[in-house]
C-alpha atoms as a PDB file:
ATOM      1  CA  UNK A   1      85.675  81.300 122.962  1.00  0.00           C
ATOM      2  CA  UNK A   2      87.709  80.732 119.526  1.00  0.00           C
ATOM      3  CA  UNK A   3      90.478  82.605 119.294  1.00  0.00           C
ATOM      4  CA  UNK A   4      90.948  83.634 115.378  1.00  0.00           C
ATOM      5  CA  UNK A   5      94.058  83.915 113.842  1.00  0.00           C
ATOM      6  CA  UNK A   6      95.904  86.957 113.802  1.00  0.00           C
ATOM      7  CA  UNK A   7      96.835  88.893 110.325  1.00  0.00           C
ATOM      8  CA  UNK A   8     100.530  88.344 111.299  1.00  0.00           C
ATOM      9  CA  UNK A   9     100.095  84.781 111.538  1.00  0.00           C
ATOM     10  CA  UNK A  10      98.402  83.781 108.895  1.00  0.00           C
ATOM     11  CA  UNK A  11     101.193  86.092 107.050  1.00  0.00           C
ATOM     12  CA  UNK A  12     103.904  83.894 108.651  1.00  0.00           C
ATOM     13  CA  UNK A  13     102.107  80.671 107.830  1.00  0.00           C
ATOM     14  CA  UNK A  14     101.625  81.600 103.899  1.00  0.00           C
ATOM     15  CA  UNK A  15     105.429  82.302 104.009  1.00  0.00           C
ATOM     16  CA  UNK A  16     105.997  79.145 105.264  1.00  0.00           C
ATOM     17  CA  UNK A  17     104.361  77.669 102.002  1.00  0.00           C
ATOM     18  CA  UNK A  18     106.376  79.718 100.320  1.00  0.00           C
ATOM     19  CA  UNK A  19     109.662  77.791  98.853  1.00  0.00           C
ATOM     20  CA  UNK A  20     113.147  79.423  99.110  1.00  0.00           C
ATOM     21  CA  UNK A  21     114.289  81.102  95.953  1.00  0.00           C
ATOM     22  CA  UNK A  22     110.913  82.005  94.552  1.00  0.00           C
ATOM     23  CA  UNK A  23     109.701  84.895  92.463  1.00  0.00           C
ATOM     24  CA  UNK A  24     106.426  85.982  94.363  1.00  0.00           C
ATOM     25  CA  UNK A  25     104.070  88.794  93.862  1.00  0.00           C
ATOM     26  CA  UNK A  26     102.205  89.740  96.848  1.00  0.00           C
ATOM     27  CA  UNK A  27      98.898  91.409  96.401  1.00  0.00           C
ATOM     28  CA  UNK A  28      97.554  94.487  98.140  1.00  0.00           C
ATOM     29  CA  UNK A  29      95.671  93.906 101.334  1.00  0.00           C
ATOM     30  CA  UNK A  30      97.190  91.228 103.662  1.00  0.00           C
ATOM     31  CA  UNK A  31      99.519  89.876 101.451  1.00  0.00           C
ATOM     32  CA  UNK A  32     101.320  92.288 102.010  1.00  0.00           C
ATOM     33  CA  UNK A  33     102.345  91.324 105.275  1.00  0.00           C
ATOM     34  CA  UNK A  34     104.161  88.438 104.277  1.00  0.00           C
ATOM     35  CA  UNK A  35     107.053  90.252 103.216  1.00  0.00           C
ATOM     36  CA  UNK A  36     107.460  91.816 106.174  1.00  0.00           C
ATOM     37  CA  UNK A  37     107.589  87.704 108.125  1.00  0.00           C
ATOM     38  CA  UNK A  38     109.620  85.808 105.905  1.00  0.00           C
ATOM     39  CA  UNK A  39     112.445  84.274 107.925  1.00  0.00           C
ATOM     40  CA  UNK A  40     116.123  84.923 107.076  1.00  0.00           C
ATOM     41  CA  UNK A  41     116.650  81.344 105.731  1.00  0.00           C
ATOM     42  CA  UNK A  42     115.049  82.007 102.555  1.00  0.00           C
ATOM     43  CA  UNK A  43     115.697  84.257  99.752  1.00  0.00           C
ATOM     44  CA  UNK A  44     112.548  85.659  98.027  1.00  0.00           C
ATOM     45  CA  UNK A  45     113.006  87.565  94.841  1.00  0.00           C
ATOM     46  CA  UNK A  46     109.695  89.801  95.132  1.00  0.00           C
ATOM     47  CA  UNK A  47     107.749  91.273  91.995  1.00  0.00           C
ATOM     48  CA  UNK A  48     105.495  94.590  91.989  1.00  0.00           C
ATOM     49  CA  UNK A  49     103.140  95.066  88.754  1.00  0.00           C
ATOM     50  CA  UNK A  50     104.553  98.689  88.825  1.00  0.00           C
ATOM     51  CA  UNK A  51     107.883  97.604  87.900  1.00  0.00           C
ATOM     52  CA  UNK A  52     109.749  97.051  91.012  1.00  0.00           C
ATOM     53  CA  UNK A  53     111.745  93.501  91.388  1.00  0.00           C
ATOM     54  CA  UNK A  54     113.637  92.908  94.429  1.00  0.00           C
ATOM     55  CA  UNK A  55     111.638  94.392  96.785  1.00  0.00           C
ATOM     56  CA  UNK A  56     112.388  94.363 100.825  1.00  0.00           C
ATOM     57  CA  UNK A  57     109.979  94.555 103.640  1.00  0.00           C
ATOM     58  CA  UNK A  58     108.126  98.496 104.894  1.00  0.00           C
ATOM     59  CA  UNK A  59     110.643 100.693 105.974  1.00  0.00           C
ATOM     60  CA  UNK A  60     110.861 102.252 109.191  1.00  0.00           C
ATOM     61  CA  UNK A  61     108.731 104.958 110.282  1.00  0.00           C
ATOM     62  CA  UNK A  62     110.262 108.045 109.193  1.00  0.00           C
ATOM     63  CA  UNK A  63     112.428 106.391 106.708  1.00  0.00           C
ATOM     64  CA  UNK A  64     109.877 106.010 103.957  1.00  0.00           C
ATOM     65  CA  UNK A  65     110.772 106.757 100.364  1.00  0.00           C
ATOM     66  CA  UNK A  66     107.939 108.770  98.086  1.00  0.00           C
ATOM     67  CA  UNK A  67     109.606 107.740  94.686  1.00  0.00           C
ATOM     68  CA  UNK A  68     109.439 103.987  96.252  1.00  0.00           C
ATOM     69  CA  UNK A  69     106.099 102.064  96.606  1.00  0.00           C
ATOM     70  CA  UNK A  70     104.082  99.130  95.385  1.00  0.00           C
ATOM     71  CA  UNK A  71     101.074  98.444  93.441  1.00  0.00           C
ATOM     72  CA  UNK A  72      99.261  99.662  96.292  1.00  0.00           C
ATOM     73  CA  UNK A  73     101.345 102.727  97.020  1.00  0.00           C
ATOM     74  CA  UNK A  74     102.677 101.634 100.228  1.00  0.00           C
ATOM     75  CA  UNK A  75     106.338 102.412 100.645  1.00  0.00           C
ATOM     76  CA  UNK A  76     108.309  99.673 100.669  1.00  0.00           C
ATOM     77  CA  UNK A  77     112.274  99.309 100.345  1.00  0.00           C
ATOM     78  CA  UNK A  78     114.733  97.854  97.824  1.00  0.00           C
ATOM     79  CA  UNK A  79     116.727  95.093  98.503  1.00  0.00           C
ATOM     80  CA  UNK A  80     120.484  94.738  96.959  1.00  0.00           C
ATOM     81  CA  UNK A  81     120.005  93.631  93.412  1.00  0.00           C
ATOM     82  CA  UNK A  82     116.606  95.310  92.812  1.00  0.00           C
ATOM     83  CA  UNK A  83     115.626  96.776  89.696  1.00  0.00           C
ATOM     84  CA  UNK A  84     112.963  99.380  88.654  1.00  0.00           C
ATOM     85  CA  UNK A  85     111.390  99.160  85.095  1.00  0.00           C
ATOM     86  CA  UNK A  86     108.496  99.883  82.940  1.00  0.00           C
ATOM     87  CA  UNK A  87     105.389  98.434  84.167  1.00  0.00           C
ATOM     88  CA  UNK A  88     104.587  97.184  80.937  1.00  0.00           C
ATOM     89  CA  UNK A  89     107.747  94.791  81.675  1.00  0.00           C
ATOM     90  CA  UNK A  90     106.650  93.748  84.804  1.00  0.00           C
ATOM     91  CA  UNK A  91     103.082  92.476  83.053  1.00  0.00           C
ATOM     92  CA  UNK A  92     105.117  90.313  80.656  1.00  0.00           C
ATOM     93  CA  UNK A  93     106.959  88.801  83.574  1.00  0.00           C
ATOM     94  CA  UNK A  94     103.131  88.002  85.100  1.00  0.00           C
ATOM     95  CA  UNK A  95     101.646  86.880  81.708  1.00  0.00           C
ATOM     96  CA  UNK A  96     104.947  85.023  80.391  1.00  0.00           C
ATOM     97  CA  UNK A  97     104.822  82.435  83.657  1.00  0.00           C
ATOM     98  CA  UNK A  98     107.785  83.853  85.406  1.00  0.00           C
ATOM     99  CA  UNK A  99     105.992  83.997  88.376  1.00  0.00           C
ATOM    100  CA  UNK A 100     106.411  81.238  91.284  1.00  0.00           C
ATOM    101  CA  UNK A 101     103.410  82.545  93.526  1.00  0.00           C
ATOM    102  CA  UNK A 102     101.059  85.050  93.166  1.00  0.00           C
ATOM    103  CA  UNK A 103      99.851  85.835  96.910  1.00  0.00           C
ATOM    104  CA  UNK A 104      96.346  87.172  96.486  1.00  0.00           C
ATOM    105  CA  UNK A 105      93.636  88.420  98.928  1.00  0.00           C
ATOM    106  CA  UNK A 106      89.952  87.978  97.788  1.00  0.00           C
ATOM    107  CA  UNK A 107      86.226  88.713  98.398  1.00  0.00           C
ATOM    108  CA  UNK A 108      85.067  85.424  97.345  1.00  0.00           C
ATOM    109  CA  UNK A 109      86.397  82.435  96.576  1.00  0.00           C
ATOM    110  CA  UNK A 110      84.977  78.905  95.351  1.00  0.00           C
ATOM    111  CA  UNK A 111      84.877  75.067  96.144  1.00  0.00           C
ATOM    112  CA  UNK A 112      86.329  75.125  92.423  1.00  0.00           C
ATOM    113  CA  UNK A 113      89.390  77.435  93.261  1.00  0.00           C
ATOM    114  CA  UNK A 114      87.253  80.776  91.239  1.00  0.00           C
ATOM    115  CA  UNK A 115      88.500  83.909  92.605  1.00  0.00           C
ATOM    116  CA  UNK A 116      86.647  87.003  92.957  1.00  0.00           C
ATOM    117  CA  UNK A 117      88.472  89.804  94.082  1.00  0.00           C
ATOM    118  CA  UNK A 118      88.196  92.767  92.123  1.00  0.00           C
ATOM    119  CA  UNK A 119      83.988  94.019  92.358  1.00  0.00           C
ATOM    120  CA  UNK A 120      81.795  93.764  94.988  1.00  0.00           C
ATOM    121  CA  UNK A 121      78.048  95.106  95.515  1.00  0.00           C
ATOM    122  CA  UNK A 122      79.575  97.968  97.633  1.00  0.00           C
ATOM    123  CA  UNK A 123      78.955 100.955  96.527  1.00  0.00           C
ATOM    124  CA  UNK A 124      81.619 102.283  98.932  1.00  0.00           C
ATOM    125  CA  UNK A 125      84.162 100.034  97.320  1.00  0.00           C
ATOM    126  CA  UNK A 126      84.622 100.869  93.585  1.00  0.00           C
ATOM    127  CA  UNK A 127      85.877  98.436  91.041  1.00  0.00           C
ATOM    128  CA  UNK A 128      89.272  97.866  90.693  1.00  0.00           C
ATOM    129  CA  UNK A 129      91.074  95.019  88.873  1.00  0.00           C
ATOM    130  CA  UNK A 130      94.302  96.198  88.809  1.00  0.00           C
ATOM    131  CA  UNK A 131      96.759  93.633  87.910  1.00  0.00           C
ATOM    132  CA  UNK A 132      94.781  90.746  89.847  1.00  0.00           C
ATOM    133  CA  UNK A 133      93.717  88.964  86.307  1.00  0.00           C
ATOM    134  CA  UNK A 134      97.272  88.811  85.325  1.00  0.00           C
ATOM    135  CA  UNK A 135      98.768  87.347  88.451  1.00  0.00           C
ATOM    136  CA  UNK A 136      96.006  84.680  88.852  1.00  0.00           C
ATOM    137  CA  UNK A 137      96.343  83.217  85.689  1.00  0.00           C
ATOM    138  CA  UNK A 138     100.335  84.253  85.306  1.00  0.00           C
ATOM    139  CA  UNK A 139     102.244  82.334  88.642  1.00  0.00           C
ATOM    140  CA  UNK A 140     102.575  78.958  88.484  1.00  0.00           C
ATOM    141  CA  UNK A 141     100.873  78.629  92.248  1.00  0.00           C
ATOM    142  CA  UNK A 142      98.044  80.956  92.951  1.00  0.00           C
ATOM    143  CA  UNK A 143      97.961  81.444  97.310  1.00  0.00           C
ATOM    144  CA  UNK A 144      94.781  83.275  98.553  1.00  0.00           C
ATOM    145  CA  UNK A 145      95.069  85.258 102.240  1.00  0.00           C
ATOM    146  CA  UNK A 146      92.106  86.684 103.809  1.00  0.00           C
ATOM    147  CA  UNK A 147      89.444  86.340 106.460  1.00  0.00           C
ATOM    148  CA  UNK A 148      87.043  83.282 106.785  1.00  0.00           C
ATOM    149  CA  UNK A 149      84.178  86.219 106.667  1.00  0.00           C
ATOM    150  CA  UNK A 150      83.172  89.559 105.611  1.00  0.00           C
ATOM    151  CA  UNK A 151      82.689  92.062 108.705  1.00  0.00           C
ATOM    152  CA  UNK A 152      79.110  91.148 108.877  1.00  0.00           C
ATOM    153  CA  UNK A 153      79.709  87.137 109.205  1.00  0.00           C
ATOM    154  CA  UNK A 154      78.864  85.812 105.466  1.00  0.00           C
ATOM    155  CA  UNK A 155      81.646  83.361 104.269  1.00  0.00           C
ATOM    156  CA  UNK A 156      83.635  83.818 101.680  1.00  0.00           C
ATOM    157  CA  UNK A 157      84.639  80.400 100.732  1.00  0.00           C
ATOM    158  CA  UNK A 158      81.394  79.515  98.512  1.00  0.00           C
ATOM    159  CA  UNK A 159      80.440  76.641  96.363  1.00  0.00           C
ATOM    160  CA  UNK A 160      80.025  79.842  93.324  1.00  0.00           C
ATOM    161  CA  UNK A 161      81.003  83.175  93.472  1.00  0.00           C
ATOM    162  CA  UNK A 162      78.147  85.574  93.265  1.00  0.00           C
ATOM    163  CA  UNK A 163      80.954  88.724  92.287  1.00  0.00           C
ATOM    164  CA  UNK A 164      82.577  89.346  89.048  1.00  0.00           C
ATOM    165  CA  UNK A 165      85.168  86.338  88.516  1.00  0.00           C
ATOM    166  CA  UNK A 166      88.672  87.751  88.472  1.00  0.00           C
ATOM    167  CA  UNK A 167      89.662  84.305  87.361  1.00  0.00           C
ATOM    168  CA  UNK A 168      88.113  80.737  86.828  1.00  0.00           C
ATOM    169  CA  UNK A 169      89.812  77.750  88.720  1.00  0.00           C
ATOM    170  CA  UNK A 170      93.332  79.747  89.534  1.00  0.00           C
ATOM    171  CA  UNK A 171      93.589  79.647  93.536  1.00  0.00           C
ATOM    172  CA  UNK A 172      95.817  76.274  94.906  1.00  0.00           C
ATOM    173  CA  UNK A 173      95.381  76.934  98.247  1.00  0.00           C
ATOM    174  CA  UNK A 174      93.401  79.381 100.590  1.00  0.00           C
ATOM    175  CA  UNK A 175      95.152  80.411 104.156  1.00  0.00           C
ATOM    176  CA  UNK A 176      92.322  82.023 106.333  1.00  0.00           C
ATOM    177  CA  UNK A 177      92.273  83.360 109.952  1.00  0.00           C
ATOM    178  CA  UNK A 178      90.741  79.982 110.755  1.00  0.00           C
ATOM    179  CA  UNK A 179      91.750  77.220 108.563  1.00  0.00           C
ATOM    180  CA  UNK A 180      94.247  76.148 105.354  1.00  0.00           C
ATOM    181  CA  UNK A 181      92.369  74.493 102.880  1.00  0.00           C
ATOM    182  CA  UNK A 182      93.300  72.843  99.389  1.00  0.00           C
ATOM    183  CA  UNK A 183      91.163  73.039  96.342  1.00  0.00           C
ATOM    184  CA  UNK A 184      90.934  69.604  94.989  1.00  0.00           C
ATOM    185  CA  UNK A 185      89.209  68.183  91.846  1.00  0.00           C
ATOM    186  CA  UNK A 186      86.493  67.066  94.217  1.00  0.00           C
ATOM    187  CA  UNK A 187      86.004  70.150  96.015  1.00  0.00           C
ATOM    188  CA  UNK A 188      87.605  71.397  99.569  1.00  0.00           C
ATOM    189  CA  UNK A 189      90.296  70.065 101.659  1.00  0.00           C
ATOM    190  CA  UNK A 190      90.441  71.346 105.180  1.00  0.00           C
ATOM    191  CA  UNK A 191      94.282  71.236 106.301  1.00  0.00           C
ATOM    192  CA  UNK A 192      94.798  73.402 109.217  1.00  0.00           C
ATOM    193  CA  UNK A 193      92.153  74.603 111.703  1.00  0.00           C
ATOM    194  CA  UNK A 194      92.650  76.843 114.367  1.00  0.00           C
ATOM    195  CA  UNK A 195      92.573  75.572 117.994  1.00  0.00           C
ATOM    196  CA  UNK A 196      89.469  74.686 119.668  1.00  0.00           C
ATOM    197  CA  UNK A 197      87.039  75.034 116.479  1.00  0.00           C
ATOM    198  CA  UNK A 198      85.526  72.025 115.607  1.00  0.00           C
ATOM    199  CA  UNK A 199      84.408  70.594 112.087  1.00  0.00           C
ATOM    200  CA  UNK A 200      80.875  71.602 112.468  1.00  0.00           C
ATOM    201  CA  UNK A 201      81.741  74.958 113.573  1.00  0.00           C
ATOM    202  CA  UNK A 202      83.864  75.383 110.900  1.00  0.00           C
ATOM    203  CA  UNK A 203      81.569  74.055 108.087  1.00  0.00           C
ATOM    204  CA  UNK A 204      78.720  76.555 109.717  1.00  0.00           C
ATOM    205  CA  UNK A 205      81.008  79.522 108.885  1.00  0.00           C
ATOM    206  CA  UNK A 206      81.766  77.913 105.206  1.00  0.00           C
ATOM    207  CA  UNK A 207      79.541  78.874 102.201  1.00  0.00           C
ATOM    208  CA  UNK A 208      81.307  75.831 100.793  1.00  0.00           C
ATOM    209  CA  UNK A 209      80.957  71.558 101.507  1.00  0.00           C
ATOM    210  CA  UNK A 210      84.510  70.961 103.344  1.00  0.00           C
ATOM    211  CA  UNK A 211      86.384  67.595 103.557  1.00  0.00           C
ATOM    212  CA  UNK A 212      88.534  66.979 106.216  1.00  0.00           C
ATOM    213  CA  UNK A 213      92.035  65.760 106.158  1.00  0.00           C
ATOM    214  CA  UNK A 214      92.899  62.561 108.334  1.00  0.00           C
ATOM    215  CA  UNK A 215      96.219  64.329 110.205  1.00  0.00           C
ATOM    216  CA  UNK A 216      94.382  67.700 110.026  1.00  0.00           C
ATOM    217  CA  UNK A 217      97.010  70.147 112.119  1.00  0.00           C
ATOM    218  CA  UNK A 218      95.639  72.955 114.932  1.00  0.00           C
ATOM    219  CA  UNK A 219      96.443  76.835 114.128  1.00  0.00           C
ATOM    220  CA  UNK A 220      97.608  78.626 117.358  1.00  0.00           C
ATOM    221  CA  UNK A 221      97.132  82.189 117.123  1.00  0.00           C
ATOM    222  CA  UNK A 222      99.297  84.848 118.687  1.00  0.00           C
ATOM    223  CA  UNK A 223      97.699  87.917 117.914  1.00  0.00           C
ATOM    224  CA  UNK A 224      94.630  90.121 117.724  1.00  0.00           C
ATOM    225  CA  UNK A 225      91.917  88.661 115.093  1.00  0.00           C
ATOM    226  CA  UNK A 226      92.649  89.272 111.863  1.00  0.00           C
ATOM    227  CA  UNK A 227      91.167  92.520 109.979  1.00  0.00           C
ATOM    228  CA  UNK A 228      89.221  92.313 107.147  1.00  0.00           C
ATOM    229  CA  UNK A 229      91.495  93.072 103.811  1.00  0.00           C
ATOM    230  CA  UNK A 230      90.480  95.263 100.544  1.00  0.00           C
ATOM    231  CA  UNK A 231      90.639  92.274  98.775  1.00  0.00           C
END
């Protein structure tokens, strides 16, 4: 039986993609988590749309702030050096291009690099762009993290979206519980797959056409399967 990837793990291996010194904003869902596994070797300047730079991994149980949370209202902690401001500041840092990554999780996501992570047909889930639009078209690298399929099995790696478009031809590279795959001009590039899935089995969980790398690299997971994210 394949063994998925855990959340933590694909965390660790977007961080690993992540260069030292960058300004990243991590989106809410799994991204998240990558905050939290970011060795101590690199120094990551992170950016919240609600005005927060500098920001540090969760806090300890019991140790949470009220006055101090993200975009997504999760408590989080300050790092020496951080800075609170207007949120209408922290959209001109996204729109001006003073963003190295945007980390973003999403529904859907095309063989063109289209990202759709802001609507669903889900009545249960309401729309919500948020500050999504901004950071996919605002960071100079746009990272997606999420599962390889929604609860019920259907990919999410397409060749079109069939959700509201958050952005057109934004995402760089898409990290999955299962594989790490490029978008190229001519569609897919499978880079990473995790142990013991084959091409076929892969493709048969991908919406998508993939193309296969010639030194592709096996995933080894650590962890329970990864959880589907709010987007």
């Amino acid at each position: 039986m394949i063994r998925p990837l855990s959340a933590t793990d694909v965390a660790h291996r977007v961080a690993d993609d992540i260069p030292d010194g960058s300004y990243v904003n991590l989106g809410i869902g799994l991204p998240t988590l990558v905050a939290d596994v970011v060795g101590p070797d690199k120094e990551i300047v992170y950016h919240s749309e609600n005005g927060i730079l500098g920001m540090g991994p969760a806090p300890a149980i019991g140790q949470e702030d009220p006055e101090l949370i993200n975009a997504g209202k999760q408590p989080v902690t300050l790092l020496p050096g951080g800075a609170f401001f207007h949120h209408t500041d922290a959209f001109v840092m996204m729109r001006g291009g003073h963003l190295d990554v945007s980390v973003l999780g999403a529904f859907q996501v095309s063989a063109a690099g289209d990202l759709a992570n802001w609507a669903t047909d889900d009545a249960a889930m309401p729309p919500a762009v948020g500050g999504a639009m901004d950071l996919a078209v605002g960071a100079r690298r746009v990272l997606v993290m999420t599962t390889h399929t929604t609860r019920d099995g259907r990919p999410k790696i397409l060749p079109r979206c069939t959700y509201p478009l958050t952005a057109a031809g934004v995402v760089d590279r898409i990290f999955t519980d299962l594989a790490v795959l490029d978008v190229r001009p001519g569609g897919l590039l499978v880079r990473e797959v995790v142990h013991g899935l084959s091409p076929d089995e892969l493709q048969s969980v991908t919406g998508a056409e993939l193309r296969f790398a010639d030194d592709v690299v096996e995933l080894h997971p650590t962890g329970p399967s990864c959880p589907d994210p709010p987007g």
